[in-house]
Each structure stands twice: as C-alpha cells, then as structure tokens.
N, C-alpha and C. Protein backbone atom coordinates (compact mmCIF):
# COMPACT_ATOMS: atom_id res chain seq x y z
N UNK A 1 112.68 96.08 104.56
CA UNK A 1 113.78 96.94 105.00
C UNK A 1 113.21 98.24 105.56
N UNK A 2 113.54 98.84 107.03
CA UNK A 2 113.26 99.62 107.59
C UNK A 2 114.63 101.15 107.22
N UNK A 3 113.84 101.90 106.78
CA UNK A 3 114.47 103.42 105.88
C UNK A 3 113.73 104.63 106.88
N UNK A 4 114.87 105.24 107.06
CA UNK A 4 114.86 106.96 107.22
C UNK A 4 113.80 106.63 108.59
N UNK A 5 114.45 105.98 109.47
CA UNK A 5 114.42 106.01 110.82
C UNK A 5 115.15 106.24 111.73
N UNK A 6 114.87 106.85 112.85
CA UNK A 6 116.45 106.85 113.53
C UNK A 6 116.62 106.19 114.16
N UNK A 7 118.13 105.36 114.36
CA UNK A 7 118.37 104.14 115.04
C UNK A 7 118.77 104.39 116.52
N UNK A 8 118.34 103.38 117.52
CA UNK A 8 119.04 103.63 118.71
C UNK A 8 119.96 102.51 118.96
N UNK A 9 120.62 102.22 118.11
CA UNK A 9 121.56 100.94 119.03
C UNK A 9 121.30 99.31 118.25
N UNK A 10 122.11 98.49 118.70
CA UNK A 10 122.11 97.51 118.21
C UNK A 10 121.66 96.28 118.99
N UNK A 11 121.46 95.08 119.02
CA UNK A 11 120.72 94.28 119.80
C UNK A 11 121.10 93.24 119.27
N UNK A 12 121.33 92.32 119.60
CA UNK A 12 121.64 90.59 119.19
C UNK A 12 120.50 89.70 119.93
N UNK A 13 120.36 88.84 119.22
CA UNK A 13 118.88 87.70 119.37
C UNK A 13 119.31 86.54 118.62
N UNK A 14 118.76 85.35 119.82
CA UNK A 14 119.16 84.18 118.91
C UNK A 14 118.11 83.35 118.61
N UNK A 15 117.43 82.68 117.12
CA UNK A 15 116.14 82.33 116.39
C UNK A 15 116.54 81.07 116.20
N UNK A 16 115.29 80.87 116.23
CA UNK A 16 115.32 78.97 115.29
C UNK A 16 114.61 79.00 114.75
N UNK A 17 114.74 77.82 113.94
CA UNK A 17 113.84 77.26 113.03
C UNK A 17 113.69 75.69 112.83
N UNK A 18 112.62 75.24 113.23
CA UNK A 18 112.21 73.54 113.10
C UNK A 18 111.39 73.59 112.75
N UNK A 19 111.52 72.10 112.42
CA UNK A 19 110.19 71.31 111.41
C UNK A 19 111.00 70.35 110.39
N UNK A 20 110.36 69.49 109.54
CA UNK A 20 110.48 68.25 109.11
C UNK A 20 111.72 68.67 108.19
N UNK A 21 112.21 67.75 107.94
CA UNK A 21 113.01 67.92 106.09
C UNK A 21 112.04 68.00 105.15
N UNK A 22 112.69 69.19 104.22
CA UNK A 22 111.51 69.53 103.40
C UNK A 22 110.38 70.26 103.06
N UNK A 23 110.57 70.78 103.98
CA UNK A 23 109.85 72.09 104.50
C UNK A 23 109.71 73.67 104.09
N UNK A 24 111.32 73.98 103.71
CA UNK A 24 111.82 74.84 103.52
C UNK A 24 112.29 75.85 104.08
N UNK A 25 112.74 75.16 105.15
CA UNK A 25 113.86 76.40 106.63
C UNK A 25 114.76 76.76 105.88
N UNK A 26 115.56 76.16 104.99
CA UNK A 26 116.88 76.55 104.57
C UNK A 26 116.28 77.80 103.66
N UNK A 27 115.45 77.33 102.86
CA UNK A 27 115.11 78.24 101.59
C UNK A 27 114.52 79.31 102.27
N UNK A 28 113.50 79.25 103.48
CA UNK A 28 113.41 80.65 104.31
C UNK A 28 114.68 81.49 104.46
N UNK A 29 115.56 80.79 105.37
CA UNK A 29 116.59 81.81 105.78
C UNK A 29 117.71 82.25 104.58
N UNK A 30 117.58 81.98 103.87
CA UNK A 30 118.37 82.42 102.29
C UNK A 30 117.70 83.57 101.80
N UNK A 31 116.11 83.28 101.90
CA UNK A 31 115.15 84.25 101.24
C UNK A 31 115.15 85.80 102.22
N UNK A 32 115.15 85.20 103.85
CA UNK A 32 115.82 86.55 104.24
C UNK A 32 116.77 87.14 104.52
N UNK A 33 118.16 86.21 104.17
CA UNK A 33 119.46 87.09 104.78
C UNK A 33 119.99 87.58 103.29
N UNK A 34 119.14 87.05 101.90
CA UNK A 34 119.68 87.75 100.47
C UNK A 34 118.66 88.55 100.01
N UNK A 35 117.11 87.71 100.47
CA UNK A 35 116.30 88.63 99.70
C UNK A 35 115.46 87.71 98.25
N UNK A 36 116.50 87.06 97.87
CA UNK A 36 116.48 86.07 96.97
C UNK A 36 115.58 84.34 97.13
N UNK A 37 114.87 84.05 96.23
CA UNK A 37 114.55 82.58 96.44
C UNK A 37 115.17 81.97 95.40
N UNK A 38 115.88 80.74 96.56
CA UNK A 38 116.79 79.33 95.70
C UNK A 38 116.22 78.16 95.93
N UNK A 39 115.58 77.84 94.45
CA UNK A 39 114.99 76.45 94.34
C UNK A 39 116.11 75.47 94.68
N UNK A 40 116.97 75.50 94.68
CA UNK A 40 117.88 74.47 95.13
C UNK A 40 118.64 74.30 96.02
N UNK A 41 118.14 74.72 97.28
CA UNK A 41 118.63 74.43 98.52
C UNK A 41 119.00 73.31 98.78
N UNK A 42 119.99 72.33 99.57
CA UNK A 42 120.32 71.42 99.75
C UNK A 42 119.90 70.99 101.17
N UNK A 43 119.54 69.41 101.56
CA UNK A 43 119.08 69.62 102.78
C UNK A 43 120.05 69.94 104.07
N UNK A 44 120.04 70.12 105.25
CA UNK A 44 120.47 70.58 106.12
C UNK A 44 121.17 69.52 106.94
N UNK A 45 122.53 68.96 106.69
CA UNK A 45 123.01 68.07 107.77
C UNK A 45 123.31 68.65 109.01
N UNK A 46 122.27 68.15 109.64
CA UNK A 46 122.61 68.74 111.37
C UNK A 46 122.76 70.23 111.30
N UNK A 47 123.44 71.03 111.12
CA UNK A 47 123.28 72.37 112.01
C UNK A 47 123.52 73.10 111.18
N UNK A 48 122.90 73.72 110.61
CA UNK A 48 123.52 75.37 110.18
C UNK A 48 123.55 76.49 110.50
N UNK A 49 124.19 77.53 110.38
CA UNK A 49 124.09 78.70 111.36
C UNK A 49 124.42 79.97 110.50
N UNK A 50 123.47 80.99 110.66
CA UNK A 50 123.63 82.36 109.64
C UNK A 50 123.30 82.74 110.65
N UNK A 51 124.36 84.37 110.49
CA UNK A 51 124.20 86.00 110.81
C UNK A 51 123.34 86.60 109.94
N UNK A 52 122.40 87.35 110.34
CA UNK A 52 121.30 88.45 109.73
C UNK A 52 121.43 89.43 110.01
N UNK A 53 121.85 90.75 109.42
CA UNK A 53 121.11 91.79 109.80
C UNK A 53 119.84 92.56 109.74
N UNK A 54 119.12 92.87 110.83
CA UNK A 54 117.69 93.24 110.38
C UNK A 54 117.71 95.08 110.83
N UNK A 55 116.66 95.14 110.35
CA UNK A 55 116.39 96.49 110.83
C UNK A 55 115.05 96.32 112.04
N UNK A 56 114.84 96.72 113.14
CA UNK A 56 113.29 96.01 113.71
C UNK A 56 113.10 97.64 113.91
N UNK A 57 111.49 97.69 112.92
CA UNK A 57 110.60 99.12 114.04
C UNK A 57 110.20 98.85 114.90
N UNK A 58 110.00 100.25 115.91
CA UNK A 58 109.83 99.84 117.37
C UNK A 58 108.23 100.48 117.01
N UNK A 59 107.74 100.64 118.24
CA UNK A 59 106.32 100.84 118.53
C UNK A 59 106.73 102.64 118.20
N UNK A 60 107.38 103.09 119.02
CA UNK A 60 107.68 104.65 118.96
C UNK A 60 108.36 105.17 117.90
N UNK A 61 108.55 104.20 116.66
CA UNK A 61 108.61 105.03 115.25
C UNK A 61 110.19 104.88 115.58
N UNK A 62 110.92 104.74 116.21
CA UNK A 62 112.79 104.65 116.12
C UNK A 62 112.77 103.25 115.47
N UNK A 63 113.88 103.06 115.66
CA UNK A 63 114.69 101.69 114.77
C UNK A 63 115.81 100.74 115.84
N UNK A 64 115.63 99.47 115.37
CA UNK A 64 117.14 99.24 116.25
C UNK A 64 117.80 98.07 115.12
N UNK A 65 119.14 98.33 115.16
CA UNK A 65 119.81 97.09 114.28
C UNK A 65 119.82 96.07 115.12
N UNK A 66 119.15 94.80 114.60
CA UNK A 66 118.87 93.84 114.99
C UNK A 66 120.47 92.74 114.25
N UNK A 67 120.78 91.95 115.11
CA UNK A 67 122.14 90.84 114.55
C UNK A 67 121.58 89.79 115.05
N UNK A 68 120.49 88.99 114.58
CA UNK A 68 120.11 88.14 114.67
C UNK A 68 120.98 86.62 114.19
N UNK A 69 120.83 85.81 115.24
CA UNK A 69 121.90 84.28 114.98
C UNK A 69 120.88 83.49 114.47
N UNK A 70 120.43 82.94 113.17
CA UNK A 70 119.95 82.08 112.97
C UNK A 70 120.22 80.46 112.97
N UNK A 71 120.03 79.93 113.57
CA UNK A 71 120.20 78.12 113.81
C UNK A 71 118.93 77.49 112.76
N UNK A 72 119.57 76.99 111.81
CA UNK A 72 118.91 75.81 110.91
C UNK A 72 119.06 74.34 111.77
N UNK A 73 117.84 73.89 112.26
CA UNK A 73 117.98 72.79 112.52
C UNK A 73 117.69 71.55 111.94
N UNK A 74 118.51 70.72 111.25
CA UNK A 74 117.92 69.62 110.47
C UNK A 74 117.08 68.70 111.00
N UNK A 75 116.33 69.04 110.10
CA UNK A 75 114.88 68.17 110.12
C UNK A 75 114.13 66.26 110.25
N UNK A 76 116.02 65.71 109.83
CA UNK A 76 115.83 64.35 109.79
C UNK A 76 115.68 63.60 110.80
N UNK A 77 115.62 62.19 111.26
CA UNK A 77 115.44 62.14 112.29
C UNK A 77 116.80 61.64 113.33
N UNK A 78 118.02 61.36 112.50
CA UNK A 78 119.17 60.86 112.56
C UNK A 78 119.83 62.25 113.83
N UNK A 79 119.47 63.32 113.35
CA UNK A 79 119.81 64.34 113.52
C UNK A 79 119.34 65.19 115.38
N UNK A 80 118.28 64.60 115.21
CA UNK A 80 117.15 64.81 116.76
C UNK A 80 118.34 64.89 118.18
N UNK A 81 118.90 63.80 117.98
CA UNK A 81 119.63 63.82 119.59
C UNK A 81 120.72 64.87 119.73
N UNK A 82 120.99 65.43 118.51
CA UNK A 82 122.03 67.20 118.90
C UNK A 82 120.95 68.07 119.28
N UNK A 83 120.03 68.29 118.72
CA UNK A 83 119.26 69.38 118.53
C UNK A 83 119.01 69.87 119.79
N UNK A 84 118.14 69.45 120.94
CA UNK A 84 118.34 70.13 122.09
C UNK A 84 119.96 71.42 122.83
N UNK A 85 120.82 70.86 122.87
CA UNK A 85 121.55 71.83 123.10
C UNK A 85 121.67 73.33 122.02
N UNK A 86 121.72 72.88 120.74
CA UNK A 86 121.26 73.88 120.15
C UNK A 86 119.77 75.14 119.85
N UNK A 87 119.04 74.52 120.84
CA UNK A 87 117.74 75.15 121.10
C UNK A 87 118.11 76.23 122.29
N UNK A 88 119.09 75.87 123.34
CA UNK A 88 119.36 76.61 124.68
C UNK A 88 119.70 78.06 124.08
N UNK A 89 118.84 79.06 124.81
CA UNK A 89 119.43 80.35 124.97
C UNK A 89 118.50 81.22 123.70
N UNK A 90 117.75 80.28 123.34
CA UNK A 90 117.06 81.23 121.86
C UNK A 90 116.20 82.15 122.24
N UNK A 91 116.27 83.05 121.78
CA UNK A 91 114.84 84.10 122.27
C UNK A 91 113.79 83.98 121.40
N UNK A 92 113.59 83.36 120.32
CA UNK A 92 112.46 82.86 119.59
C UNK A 92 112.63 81.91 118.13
N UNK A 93 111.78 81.33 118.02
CA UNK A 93 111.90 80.79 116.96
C UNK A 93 110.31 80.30 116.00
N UNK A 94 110.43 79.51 115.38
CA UNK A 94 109.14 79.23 114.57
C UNK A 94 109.13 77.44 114.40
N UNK A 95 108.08 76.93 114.47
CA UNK A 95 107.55 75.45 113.97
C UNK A 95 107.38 75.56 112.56
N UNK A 96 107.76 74.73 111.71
CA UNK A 96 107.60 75.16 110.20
C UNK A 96 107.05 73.84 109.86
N UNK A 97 105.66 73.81 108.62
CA UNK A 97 105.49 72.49 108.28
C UNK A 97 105.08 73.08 106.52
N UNK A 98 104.91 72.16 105.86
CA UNK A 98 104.45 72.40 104.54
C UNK A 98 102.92 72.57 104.57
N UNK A 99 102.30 73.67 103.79
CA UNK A 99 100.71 73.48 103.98
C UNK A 99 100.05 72.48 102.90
N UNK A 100 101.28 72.14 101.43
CA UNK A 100 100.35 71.17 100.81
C UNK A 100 101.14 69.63 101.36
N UNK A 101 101.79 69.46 102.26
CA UNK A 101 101.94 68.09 103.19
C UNK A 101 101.65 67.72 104.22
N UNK A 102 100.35 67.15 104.19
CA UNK A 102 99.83 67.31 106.13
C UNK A 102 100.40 66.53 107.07
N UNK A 103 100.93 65.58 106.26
CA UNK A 103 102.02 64.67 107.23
C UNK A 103 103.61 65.54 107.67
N UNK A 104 104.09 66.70 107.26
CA UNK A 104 104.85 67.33 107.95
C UNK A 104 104.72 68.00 108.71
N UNK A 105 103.11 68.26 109.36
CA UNK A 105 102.46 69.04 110.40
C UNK A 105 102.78 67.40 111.91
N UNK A 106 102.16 66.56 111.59
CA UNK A 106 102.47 65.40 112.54
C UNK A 106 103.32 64.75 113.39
N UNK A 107 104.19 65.84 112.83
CA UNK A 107 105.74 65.63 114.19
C UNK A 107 105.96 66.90 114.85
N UNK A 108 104.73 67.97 114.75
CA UNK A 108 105.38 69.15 115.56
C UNK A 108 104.84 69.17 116.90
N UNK A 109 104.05 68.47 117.24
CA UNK A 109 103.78 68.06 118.69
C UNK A 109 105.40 67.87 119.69
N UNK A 110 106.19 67.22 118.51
CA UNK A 110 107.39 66.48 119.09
C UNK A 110 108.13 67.87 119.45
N UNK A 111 108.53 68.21 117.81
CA UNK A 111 109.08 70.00 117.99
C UNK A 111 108.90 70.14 119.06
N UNK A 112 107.69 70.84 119.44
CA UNK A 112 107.66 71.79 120.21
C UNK A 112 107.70 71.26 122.03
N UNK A 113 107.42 69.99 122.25
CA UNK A 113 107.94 69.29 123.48
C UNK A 113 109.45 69.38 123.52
N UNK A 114 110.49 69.53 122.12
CA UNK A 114 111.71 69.57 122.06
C UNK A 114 111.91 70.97 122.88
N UNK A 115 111.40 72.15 122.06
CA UNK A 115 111.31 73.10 122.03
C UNK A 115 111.53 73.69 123.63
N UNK A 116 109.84 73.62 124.31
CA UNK A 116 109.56 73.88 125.94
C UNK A 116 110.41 73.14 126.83
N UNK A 117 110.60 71.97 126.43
CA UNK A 117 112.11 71.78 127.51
C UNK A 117 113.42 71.91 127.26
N UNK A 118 113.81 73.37 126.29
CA UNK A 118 114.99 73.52 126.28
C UNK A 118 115.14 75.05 126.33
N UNK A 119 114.24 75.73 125.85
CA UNK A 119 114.15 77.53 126.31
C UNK A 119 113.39 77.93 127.59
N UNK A 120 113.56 79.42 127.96
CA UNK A 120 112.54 80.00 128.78
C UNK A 120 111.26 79.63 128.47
N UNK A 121 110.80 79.26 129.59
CA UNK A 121 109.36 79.43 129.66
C UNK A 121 108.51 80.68 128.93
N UNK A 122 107.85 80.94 128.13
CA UNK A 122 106.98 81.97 127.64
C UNK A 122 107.76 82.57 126.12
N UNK A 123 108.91 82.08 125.71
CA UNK A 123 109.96 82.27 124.47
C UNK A 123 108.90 82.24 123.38
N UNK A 124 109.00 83.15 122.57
CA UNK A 124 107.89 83.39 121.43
C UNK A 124 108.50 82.15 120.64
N UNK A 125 107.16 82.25 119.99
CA UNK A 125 107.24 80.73 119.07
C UNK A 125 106.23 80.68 117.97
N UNK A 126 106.35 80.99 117.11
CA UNK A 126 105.07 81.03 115.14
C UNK A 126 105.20 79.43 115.17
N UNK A 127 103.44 79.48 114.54
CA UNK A 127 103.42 78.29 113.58
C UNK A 127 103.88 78.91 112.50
N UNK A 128 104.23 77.91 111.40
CA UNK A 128 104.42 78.82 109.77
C UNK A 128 103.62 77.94 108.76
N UNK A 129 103.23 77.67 108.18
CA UNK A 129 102.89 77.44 106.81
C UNK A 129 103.36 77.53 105.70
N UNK A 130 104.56 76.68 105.22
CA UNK A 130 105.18 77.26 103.90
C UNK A 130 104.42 77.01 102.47
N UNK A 131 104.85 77.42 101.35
CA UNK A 131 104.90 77.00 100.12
C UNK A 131 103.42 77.70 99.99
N UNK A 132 102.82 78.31 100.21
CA UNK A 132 101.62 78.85 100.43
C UNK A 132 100.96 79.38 98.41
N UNK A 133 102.06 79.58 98.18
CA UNK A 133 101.79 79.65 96.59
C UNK A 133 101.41 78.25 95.85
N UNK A 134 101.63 77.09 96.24
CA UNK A 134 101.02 76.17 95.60
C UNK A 134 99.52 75.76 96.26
N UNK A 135 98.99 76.34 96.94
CA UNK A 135 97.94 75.74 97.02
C UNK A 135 96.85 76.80 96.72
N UNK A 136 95.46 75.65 95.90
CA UNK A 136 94.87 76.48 95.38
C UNK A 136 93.53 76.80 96.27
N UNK A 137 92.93 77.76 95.35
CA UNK A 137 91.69 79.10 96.07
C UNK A 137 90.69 77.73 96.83
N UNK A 138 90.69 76.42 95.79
CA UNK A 138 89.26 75.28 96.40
C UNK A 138 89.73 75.13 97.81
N UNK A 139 91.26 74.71 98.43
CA UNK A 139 92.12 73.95 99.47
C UNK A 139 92.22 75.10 100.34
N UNK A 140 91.49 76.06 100.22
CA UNK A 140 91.45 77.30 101.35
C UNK A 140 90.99 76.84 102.83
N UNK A 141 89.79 76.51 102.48
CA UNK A 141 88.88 76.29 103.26
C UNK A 141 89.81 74.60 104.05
N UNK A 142 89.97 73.91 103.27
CA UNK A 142 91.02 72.73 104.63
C UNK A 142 92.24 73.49 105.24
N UNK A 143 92.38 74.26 104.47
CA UNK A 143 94.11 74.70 105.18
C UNK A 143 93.45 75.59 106.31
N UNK A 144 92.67 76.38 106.36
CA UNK A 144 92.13 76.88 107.54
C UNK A 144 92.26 76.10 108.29
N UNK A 145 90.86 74.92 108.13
CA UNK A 145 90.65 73.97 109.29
C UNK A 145 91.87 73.52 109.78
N UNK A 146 92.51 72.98 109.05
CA UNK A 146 94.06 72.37 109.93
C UNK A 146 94.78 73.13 110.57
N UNK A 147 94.82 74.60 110.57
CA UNK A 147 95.40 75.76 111.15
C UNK A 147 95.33 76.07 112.26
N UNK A 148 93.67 75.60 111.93
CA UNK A 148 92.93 75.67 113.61
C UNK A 148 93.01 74.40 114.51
N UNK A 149 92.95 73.11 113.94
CA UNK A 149 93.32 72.59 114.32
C UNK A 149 94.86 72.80 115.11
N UNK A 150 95.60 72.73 114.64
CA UNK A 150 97.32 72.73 115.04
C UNK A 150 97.18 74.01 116.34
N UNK A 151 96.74 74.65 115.95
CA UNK A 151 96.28 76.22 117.30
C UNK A 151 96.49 75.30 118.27
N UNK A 152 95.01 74.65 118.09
CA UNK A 152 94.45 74.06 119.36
C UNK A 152 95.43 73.29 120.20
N UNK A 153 95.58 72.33 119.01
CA UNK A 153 96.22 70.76 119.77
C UNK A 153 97.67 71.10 120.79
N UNK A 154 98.57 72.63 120.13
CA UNK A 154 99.72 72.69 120.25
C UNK A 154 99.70 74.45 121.23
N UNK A 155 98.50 74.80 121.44
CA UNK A 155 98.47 75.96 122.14
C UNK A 155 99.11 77.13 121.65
N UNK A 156 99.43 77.59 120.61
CA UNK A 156 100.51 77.90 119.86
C UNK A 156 99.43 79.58 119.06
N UNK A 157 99.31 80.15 119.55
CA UNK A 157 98.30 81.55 118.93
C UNK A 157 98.97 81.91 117.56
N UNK A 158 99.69 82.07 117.45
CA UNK A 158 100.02 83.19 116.49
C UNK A 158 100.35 81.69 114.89
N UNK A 159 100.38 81.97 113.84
CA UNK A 159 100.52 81.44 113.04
C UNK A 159 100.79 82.24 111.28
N UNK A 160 101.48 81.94 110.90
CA UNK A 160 101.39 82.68 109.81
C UNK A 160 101.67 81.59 107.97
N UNK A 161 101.12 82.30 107.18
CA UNK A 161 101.01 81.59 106.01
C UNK A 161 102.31 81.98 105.07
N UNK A 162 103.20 81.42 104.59
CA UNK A 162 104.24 82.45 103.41
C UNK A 162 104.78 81.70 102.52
N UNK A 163 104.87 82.21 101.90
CA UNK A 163 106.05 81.53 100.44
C UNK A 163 107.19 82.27 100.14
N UNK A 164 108.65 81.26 100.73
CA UNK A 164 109.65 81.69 100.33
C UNK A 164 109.86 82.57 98.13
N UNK A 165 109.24 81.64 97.56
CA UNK A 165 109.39 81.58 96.49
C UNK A 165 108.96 83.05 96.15
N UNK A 166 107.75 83.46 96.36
CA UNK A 166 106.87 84.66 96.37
C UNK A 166 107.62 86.15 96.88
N UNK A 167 108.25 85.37 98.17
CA UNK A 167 108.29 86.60 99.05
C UNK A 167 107.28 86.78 100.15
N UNK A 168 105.86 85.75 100.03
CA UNK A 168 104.56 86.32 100.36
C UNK A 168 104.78 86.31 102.04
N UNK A 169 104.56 87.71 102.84
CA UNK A 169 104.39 87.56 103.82
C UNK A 169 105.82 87.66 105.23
N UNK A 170 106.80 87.61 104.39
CA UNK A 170 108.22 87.21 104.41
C UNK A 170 108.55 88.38 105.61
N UNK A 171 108.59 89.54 105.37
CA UNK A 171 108.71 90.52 105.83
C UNK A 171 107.57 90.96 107.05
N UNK A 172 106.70 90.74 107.11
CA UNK A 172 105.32 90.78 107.99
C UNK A 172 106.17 89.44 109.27
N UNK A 173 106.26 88.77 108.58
CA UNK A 173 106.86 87.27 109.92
C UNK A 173 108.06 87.84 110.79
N UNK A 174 109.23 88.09 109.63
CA UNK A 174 110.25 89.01 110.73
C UNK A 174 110.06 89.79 111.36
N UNK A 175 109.43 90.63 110.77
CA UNK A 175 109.35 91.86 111.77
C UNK A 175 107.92 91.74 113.48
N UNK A 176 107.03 90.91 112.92
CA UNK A 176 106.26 90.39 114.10
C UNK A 176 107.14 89.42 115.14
N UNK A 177 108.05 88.52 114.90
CA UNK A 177 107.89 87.51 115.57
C UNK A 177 109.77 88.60 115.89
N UNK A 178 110.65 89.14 115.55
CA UNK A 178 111.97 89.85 116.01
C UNK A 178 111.40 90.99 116.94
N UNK A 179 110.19 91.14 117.13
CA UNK A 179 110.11 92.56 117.83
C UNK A 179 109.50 91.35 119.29
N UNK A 180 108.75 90.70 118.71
CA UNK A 180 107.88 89.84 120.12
C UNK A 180 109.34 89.49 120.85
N UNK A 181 110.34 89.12 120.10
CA UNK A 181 111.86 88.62 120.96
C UNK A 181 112.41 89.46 121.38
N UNK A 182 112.33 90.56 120.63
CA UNK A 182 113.29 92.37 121.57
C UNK A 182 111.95 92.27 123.02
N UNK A 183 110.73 92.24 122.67
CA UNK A 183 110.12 92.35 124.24
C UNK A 183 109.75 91.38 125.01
N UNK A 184 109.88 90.44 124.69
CA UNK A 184 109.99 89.31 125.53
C UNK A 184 111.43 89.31 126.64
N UNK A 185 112.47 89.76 125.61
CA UNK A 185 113.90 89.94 126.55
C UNK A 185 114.04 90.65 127.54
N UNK A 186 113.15 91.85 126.75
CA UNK A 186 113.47 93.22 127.23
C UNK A 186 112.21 93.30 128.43
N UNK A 187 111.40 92.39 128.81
CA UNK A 187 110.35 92.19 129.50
C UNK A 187 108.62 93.35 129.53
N UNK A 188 108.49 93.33 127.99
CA UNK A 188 107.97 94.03 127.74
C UNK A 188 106.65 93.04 127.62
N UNK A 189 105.54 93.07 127.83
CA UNK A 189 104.51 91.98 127.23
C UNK A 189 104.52 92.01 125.58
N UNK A 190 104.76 90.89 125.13
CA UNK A 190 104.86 90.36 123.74
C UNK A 190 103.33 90.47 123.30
N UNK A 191 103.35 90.95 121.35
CA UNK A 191 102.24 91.18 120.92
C UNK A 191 101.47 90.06 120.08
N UNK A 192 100.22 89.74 120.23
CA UNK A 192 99.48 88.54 120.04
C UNK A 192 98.55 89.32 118.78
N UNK A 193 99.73 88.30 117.76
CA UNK A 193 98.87 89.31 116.06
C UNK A 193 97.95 87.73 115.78
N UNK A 194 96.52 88.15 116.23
CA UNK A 194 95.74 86.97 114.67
C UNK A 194 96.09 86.65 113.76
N UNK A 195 95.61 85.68 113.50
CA UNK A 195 95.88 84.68 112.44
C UNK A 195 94.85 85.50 111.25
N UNK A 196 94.83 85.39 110.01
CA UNK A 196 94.44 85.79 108.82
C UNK A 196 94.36 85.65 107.88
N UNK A 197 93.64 84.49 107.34
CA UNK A 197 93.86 84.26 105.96
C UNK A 197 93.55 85.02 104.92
N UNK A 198 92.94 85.91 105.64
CA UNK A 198 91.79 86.92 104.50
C UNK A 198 93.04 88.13 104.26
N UNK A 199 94.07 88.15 105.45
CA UNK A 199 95.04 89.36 105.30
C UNK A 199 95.85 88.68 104.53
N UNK A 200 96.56 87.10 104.59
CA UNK A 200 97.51 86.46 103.36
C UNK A 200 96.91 86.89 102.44
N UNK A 201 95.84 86.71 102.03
CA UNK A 201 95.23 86.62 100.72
C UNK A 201 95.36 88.29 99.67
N UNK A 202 95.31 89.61 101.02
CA UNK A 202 95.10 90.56 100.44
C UNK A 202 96.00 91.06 100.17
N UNK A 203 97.65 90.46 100.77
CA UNK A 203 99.03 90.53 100.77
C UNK A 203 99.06 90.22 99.51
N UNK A 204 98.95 89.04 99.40
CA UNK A 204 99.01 87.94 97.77
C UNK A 204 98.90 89.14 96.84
N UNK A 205 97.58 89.24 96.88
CA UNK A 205 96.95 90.09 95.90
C UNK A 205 97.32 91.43 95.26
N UNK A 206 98.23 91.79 96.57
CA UNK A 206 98.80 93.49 96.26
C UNK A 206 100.20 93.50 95.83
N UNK A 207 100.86 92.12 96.31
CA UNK A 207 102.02 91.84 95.58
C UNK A 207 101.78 91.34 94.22
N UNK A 208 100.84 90.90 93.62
CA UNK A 208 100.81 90.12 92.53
C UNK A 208 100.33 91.77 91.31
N UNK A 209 99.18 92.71 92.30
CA UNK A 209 98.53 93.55 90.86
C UNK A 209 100.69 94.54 90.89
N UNK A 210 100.87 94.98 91.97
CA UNK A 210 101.98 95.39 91.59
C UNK A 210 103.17 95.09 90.83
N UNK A 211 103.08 93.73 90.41
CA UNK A 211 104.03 93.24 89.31
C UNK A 211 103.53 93.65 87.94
N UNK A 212 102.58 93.39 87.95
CA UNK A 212 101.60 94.13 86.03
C UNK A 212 101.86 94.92 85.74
C-alpha cells in the first residue's frame, strides 16, 4: 500500500491471469484485492472477474489510483475456446505455473500463442512462479535452471517467484508489472526488472526475521 503521496488522478487497466488449473490465480487475486490467503479457493469455471483498487508509485514520487479489472481465466481445458475474446483489450497480464509442478509450466507455450494473438503487440506480460514457499533450499538450483529455461523457449524477460500463502513478493509483482501497463499505455518505454533469486530469497528472509 502506497501512503502519504500525492495523488494525481485515477487510471483504469485491464490484467490477466493464465496458466493451468491449479496453479493458484484465484488464490493470487484474493491475496491481492483482501490482502488475505485462502487455502480454499475453488476452481475457476470459465471466467471470473474482480475490481482492484491499487495505489501505483510513479517514477516522480506522486501516486495514481489505479482500478484495475482483473479477468481470472480458467485454466481447464473445456474452457480454452472462450478465453480468447476475453484476453482483447488487456494492458497486461502474467503466465502463471506452479514451481513444485513442472508439468504446469508445459502448456504455457500455448498461453502465450493464446495470449500474442489476441492483445497489442509489445503488452507486458510476467512469468510467475507460484507456491514458492514449498520448495526447498536443495530444489534452488533446478528451479533456476527451468526459469531459464522458460526465458528462453518463450522470450518472456521478466519473471518473478511468490507465494500467495506468504505474501512473498506479492507487492513487488503489482507494483512492477501495473506501472510497466500505466507506460506501456501511456507510451512510455516499459521497465525490464531482472530476474532474482538471490533478491526472492532476501525478501523471504526479511519477511520471515520480522515476524520473531
């Protein structure tokens, strides 16, 4: 939450979110329009749709209220032949796969062919990595490699690691990937943040000594 800034105005943006069933899109967008994580999300028949309000900092230290439209897109495969029209008009969204299921990484090739033939050309777009709290310190070193992998195969720069459950990172994703969509619109050149596991990790770490 962005405090004791001054606001200029309000802005509407419309986000997605894909990737497999199971993943945890639903439990993302719960975690940011309450704040809260619900282990018991239900899965997503075909479409869901939440209002957000965000706060986005700008580069020059002001503020703008962000009314972001979030589109849950279900993940099954029954579901695939709506999904295109609901992709039209988004100014960004994210590929979501599980990092301890590598077989939910294996259909985002598809995603994101969904994806490029249904938005602007150049429409910001995150890999994500969920559930990032179950995997342990040994499985570092593969989840990299596959990270880099997926970069490659899917051209896709920016990527980020988080756990709804945690919080981890939660806030770092909105606010990177809602500001890349205010300047992408606004035809500003969009900002290209590295990937980091060493920065998840130091996130982890500063959220975790601050609970003690």
């Amino acid at each position: 939450m962005i405090t004791n800034k001054h606001k200029t105005g309000s802005f509407a943006l419309k986000f997605c979110v894909l990737g497999d069933g199971g993943v945890g899109k639903t439990t993302l967008i719960e975690r940011i329009a309450t704040g809260n994580f619900n282990p018991t999300t239900k899965m997503t028949i075909g479409i869901n749709f939440s209002l957000i309000h965000l706060d986005l900092a700008l580069d020059s230290g002001e503020a703008i209220d962000i009314n972001l439209t979030v589109w849950d897109l279900g993940g099954e495969d029954r579901f695939r032949i709506i999904l295109p029209s609901y992709m039209q008009g988004a100014d960004g969204g994210i590929l979501m796969y599980d990092v301890n299921r590598y077989t939910s990484s294996m259909s985002l090739p598809n995603w994101y062919k969904m994806w490029k033939e249904n938005v602007v050309p150049g429409t910001p777009i995150y890999l994500i990595g969920s559930k990032f709290d179950l995997i342990k310190p040994t499985m570092y070193s593969m989840v990299e490699n596959n990270i880099k992998s997926l970069k490659e195969e899917l051209g896709i720069k920016i990527h980020f690691l988080i756990s709804t459950k945690d919080g981890l990172m939660i806030e770092d994703l909105m606010q990177t990937i809602v500001k890349d969509m205010w300047r992408f619109k606004n035809r500003v050149k969009p900002i290209q943040t590295p990937y980091s596991l060493e920065r998840t990790l130091r996130m982890q770490k500063s959220s975790t000594d601050s609970q003690r």
